[in-house]
PDB file of N, CA and C in Angstrom:
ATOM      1  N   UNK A   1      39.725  96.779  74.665  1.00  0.00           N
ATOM      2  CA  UNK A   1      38.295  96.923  74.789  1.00  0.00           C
ATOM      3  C   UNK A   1      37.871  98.151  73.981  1.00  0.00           C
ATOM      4  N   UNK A   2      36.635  98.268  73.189  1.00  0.00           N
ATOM      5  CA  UNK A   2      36.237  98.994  72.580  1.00  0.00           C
ATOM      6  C   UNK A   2      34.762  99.847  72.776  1.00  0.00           C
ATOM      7  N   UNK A   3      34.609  99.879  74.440  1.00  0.00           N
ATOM      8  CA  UNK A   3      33.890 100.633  74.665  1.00  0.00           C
ATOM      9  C   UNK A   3      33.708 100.176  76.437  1.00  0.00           C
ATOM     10  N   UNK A   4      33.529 101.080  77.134  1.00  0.00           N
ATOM     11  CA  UNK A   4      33.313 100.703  78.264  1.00  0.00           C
ATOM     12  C   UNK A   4      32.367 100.166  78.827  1.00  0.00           C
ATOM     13  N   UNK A   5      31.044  99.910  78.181  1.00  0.00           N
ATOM     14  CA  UNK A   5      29.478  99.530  77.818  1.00  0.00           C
ATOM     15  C   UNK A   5      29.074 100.398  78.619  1.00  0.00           C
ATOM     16  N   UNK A   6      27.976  99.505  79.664  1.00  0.00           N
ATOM     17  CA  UNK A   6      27.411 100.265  80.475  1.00  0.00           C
ATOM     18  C   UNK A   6      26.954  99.382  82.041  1.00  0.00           C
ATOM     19  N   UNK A   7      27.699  98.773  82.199  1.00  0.00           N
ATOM     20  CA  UNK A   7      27.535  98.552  83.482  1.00  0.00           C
ATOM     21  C   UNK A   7      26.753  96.681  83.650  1.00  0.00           C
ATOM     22  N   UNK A   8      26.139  96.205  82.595  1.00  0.00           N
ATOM     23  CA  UNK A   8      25.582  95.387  82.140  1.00  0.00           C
ATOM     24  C   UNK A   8      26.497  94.499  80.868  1.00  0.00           C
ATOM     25  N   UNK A   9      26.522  95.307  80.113  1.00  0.00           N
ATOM     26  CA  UNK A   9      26.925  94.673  78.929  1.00  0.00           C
ATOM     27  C   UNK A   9      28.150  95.753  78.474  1.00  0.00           C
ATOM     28  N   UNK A  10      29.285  94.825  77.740  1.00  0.00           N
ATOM     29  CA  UNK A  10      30.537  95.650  77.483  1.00  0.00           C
ATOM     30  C   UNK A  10      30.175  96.249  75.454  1.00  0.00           C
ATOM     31  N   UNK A  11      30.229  97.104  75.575  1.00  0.00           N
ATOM     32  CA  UNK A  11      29.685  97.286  74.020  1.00  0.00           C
ATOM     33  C   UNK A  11      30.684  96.593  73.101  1.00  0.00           C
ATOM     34  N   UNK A  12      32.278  96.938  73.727  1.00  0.00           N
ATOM     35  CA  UNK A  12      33.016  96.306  72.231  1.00  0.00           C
ATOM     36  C   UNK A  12      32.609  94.685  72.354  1.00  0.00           C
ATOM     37  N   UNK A  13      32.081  93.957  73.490  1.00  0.00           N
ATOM     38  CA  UNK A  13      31.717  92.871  72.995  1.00  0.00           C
ATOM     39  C   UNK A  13      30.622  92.613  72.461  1.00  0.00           C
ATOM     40  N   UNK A  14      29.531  93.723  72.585  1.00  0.00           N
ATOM     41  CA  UNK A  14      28.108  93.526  71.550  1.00  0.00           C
ATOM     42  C   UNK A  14      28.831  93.567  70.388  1.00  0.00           C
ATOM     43  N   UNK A  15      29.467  94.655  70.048  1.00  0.00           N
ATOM     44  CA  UNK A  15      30.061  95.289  68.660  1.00  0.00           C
ATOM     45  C   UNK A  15      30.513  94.458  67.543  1.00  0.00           C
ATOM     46  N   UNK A  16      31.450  93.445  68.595  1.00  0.00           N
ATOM     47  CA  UNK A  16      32.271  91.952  68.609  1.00  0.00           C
ATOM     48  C   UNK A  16      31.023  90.942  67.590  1.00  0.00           C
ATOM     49  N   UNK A  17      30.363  90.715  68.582  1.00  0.00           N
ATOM     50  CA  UNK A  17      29.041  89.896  68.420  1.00  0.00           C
ATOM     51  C   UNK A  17      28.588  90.250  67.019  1.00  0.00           C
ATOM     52  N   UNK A  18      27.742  91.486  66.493  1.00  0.00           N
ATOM     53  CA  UNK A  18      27.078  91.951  65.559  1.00  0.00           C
ATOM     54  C   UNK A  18      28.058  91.548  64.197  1.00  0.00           C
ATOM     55  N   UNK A  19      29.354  92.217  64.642  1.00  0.00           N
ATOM     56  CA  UNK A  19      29.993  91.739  63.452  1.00  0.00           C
ATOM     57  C   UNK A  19      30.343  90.221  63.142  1.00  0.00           C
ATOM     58  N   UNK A  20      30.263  89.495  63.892  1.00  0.00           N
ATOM     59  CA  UNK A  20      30.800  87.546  64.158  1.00  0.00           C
ATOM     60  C   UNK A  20      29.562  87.724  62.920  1.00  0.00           C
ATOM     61  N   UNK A  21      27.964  88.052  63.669  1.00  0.00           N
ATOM     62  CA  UNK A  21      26.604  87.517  63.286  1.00  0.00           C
ATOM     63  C   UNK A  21      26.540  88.293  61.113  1.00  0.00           C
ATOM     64  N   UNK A  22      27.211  89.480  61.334  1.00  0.00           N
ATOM     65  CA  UNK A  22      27.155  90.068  59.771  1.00  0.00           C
ATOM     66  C   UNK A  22      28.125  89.087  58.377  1.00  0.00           C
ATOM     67  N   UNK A  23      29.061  88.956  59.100  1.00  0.00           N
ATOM     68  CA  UNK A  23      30.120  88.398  58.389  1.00  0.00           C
ATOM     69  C   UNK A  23      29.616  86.624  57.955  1.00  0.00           C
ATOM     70  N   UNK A  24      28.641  85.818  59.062  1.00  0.00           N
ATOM     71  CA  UNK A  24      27.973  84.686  59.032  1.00  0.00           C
ATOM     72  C   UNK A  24      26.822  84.692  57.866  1.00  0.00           C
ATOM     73  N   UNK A  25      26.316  86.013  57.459  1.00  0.00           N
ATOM     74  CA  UNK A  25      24.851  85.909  56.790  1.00  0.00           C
ATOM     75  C   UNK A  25      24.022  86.351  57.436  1.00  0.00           C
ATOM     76  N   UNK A  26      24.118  86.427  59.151  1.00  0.00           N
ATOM     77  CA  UNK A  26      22.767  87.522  59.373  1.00  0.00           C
ATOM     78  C   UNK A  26      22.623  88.472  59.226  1.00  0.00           C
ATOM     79  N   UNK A  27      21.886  89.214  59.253  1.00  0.00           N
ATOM     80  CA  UNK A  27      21.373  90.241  58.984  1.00  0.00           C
ATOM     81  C   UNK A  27      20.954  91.473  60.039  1.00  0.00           C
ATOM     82  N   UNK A  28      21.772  92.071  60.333  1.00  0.00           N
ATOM     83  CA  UNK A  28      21.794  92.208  61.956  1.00  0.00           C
ATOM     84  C   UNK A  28      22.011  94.272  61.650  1.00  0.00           C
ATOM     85  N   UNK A  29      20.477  94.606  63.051  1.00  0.00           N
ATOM     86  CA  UNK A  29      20.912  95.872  62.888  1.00  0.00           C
ATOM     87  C   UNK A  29      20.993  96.194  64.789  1.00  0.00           C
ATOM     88  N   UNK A  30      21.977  97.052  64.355  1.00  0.00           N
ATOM     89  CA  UNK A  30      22.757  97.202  65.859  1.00  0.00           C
ATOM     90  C   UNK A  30      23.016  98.458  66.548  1.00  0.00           C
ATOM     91  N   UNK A  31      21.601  98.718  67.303  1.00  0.00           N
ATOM     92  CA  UNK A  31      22.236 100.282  67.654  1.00  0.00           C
ATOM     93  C   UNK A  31      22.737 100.707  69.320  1.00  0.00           C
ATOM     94  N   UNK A  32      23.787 101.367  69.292  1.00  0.00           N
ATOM     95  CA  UNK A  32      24.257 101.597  70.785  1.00  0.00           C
ATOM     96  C   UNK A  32      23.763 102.774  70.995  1.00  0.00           C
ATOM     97  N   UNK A  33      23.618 103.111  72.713  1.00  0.00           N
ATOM     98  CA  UNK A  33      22.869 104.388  72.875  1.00  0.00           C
ATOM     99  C   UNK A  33      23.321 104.778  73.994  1.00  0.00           C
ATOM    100  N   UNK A  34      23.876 106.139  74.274  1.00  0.00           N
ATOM    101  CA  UNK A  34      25.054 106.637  75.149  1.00  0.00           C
ATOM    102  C   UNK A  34      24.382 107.088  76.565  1.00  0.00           C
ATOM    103  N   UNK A  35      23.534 105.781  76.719  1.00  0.00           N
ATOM    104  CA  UNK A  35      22.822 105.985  78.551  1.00  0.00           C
ATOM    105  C   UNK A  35      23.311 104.888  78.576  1.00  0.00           C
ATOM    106  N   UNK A  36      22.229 104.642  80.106  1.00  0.00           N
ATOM    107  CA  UNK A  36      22.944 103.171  81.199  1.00  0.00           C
ATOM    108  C   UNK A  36      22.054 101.966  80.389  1.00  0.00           C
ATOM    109  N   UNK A  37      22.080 101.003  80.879  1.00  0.00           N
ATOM    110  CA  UNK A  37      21.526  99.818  80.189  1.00  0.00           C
ATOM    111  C   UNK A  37      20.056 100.093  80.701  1.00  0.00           C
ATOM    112  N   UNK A  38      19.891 100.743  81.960  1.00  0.00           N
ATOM    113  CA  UNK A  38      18.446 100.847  82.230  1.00  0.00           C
ATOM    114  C   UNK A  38      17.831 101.979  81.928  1.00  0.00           C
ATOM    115  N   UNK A  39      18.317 103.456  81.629  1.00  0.00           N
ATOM    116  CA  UNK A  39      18.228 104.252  80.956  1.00  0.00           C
ATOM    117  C   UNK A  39      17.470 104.495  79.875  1.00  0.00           C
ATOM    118  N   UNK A  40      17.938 103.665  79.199  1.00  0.00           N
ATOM    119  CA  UNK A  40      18.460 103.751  77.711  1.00  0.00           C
ATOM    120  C   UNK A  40      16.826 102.460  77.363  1.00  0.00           C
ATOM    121  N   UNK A  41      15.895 102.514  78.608  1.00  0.00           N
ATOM    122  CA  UNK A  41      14.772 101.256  78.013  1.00  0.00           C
ATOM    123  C   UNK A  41      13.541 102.140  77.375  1.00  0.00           C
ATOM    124  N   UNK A  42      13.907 103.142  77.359  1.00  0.00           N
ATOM    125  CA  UNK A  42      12.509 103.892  77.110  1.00  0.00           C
ATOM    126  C   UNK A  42      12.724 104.475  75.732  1.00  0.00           C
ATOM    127  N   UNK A  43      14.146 104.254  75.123  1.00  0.00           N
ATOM    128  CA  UNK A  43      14.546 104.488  73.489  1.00  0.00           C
ATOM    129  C   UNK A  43      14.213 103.205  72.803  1.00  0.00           C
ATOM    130  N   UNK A  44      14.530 101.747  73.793  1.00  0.00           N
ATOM    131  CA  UNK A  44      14.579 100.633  72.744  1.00  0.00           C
ATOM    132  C   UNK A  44      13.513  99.787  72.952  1.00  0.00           C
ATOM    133  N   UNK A  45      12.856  99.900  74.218  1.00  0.00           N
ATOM    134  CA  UNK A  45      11.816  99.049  74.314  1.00  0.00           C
ATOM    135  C   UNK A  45      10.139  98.975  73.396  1.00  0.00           C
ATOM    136  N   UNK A  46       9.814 100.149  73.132  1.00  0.00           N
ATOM    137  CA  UNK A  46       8.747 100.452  72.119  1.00  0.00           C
ATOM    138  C   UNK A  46       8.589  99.679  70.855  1.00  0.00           C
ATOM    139  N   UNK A  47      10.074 100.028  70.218  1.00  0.00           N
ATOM    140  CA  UNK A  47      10.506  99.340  68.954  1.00  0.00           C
ATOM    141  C   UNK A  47      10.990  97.931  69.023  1.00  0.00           C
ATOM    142  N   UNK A  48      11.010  97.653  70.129  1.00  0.00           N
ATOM    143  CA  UNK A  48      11.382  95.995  70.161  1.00  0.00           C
ATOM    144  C   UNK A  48      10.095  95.415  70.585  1.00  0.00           C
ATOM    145  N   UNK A  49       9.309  95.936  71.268  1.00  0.00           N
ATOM    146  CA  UNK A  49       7.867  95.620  71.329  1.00  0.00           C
ATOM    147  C   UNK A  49       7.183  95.368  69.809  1.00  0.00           C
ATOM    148  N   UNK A  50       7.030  96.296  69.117  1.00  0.00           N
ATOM    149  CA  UNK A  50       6.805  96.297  67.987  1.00  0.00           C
ATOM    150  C   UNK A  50       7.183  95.281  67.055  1.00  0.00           C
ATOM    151  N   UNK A  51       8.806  95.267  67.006  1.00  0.00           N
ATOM    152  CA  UNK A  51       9.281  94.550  66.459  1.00  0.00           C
ATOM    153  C   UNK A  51       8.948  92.763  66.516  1.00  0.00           C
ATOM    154  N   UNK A  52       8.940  92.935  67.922  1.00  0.00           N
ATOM    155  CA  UNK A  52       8.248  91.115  68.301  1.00  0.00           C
ATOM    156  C   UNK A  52       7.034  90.920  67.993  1.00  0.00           C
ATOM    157  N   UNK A  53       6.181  92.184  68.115  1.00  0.00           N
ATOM    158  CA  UNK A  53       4.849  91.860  67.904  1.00  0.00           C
ATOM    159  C   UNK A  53       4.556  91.236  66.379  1.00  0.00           C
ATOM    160  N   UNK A  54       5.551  91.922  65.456  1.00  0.00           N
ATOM    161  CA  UNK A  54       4.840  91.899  64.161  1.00  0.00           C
ATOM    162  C   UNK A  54       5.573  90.527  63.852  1.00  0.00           C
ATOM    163  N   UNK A  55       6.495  89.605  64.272  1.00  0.00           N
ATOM    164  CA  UNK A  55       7.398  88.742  64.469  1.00  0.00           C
ATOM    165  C   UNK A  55       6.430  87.563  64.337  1.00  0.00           C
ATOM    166  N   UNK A  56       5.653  87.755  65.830  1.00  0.00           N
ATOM    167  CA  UNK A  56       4.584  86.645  66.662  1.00  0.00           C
ATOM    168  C   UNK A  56       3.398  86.871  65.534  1.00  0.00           C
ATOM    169  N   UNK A  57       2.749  88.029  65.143  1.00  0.00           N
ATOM    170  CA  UNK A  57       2.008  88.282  64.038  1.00  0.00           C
ATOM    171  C   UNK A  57       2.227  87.401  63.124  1.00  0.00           C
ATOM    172  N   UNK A  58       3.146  87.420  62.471  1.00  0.00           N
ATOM    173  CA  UNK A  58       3.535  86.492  61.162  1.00  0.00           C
ATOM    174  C   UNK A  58       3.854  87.483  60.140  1.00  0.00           C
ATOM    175  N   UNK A  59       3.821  88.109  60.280  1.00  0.00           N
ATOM    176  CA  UNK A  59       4.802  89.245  59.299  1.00  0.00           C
ATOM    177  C   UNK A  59       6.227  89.069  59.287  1.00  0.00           C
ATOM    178  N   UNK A  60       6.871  88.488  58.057  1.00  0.00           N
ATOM    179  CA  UNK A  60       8.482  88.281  58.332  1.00  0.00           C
ATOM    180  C   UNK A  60       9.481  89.886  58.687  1.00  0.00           C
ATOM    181  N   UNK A  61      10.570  89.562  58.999  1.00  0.00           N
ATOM    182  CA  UNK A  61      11.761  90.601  59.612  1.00  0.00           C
ATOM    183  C   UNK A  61      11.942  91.004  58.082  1.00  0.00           C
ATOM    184  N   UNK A  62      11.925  92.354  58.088  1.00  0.00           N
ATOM    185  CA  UNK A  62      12.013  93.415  57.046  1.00  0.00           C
ATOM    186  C   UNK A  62      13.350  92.540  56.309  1.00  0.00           C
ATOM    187  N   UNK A  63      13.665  92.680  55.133  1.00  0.00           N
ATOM    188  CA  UNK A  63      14.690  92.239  54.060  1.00  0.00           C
ATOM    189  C   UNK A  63      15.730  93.223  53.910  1.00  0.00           C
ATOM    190  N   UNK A  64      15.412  94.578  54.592  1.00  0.00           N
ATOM    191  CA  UNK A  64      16.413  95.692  53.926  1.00  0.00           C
ATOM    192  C   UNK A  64      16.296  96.683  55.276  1.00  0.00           C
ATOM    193  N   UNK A  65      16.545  97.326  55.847  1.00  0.00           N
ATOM    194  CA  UNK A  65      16.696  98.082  56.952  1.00  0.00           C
ATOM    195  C   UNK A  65      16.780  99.270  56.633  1.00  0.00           C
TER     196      UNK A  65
END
């Protein structure tokens, strides 16, 4: 195992995941963050708000990160 996650989710299997999805052609950005899974909602939730919004908007997913 490659990370102990956090109580929710095991990171080396996100880690696992991201790389399956990079190596396929997606395009995948992946960040881990060294709180609890519930913790850690007030770093990722803003930007994933955002992120969906402009999604549902019709603005395509950035080409380059």
């Amino acid at each position: 195992m490659l990370g102990k996650g956090d109580g929710v989710m095991v990171a080396g299997d996100v880690r696992t995941l991201a790389r399956q999805y990079c190596a396929d052609g997606v395009r995948v950005l992946h960040r881990e963050y060294a709180l609890s899974h519930f913790t850690s909602v007030a770093l990722w939730l803003p930007e994933a708000i955002a992120w969906l919004g402009a999604r549902f908007g019709g603005t395509p997913a950035p080409s380059r990160l």
